[in-house]
Each structure stands twice: as structure tokens, then as C-alpha cells.
Protein backbone atom coordinates (compact mmCIF):
# COMPACT_ATOMS: atom_id res chain seq x y z
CA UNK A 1 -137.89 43.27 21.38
CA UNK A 2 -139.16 43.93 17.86
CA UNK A 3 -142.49 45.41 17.05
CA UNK A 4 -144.20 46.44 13.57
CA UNK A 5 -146.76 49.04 13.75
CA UNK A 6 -149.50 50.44 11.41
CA UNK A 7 -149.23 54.15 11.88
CA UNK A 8 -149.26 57.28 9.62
CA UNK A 9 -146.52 58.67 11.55
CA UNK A 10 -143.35 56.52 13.59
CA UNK A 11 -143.76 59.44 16.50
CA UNK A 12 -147.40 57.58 16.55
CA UNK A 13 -145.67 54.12 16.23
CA UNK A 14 -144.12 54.61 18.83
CA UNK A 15 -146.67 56.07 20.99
CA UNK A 16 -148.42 52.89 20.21
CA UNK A 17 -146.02 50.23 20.75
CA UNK A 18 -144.62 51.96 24.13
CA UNK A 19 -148.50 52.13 25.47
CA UNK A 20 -148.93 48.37 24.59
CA UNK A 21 -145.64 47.56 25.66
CA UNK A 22 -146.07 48.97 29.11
CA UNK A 23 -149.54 47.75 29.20
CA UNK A 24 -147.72 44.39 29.03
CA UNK A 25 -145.74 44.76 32.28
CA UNK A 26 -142.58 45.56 30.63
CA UNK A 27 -140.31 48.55 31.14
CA UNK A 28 -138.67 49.99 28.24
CA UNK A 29 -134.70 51.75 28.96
CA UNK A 30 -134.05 52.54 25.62
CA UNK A 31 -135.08 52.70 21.88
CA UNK A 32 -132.37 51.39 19.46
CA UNK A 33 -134.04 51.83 16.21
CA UNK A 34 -137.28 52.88 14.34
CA UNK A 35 -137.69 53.17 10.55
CA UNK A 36 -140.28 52.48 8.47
CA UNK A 37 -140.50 48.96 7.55
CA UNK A 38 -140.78 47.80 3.91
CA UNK A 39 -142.03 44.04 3.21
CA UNK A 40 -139.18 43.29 1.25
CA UNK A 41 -136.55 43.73 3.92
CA UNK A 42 -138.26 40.34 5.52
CA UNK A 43 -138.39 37.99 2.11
CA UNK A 44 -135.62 35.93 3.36
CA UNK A 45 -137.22 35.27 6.78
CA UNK A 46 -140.88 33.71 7.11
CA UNK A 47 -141.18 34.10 10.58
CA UNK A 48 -140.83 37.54 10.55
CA UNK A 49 -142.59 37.92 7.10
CA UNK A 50 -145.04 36.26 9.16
CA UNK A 51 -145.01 39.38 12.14
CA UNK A 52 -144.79 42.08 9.23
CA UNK A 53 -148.09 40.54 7.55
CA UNK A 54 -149.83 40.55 11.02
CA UNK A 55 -149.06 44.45 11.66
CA UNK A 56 -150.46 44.73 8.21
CA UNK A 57 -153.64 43.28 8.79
CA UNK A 58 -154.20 43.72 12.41
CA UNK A 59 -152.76 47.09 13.12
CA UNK A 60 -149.98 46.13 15.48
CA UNK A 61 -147.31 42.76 15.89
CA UNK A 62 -144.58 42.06 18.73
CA UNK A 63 -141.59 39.77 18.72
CA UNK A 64 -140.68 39.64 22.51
CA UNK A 65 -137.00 38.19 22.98
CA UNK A 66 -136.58 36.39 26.51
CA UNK A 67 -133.97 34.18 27.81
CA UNK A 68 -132.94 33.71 31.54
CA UNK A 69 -131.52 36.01 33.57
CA UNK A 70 -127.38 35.41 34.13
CA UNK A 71 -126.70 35.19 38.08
CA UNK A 72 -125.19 38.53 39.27
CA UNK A 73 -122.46 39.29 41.60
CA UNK A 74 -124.82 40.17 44.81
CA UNK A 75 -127.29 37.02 44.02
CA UNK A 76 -126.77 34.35 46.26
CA UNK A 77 -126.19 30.54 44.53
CA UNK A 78 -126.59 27.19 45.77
């Protein structure tokens, strides 16, 4: 999961992002990165150009990667 935040501070960034992202129904385990994001680290990608832009204007912008789960050992297959 990626998100880009409008914030004077990341501490409030994050604050943000974890209320919406809870708000969502998700459950976060872990935080692997926050920085302060700089439009010109997404020239070479539109679609996330596109997210970056969005945060800009609207305040907030989340990029939610989901895939099916893999079957684990204890699930039963048929």
C-alpha cells in the first residue's frame, strides 16, 4: 500500500493515512517507509504522477495493492 499525504509534518501524515486507512477496514502490521515525497521522483511513471497530483490537490491519495490470498498449510482444498 502506497499513500501520498498533504501534511506539514510526516508524524501528521501518518496520523492521517493510518486513521483513513483503518477507517477503510484494513489493518496495518507495519510501516516500511515514509519520506517526504518530491514530484520529480514520479516523472517516469504517470500513474503515480497521477496519485502524487491528487494528494496535491485533494489533501490525501491511496494506491491499495491486492492480489489473492496463496492457500496455507491448515486451509482445506478441493
Amino acid at each position: 500500500m502506497n499513500c501520498w499525504i498533504r501534511s506539514d509534518s510526516k508524524r501528521e501524515a501518518e496520523r492521517i493515512a493510518k486513521g483513513a486507512i483503518r477507517n477503510d477496514g484494513w489493518h496495518i502490521h507495519s510501516l516500511h517507509d515514509s519520506f517526504i515525497a518530491e514530484k520529480d521522483r514520479y516523472a517516469d511513471d504517470p500513474k503515480i504522477l497521477e496519485l502524487y497530483e491528487r494528494a496535491e490537490m485533494e489533501g490525501e491519495s491511496y494506491l491499495f495493492n491486492i492480489w489473492p490470498p496463496e492457500p496455507q498449510e491448515e486451509d482445506t482444498i478441493h
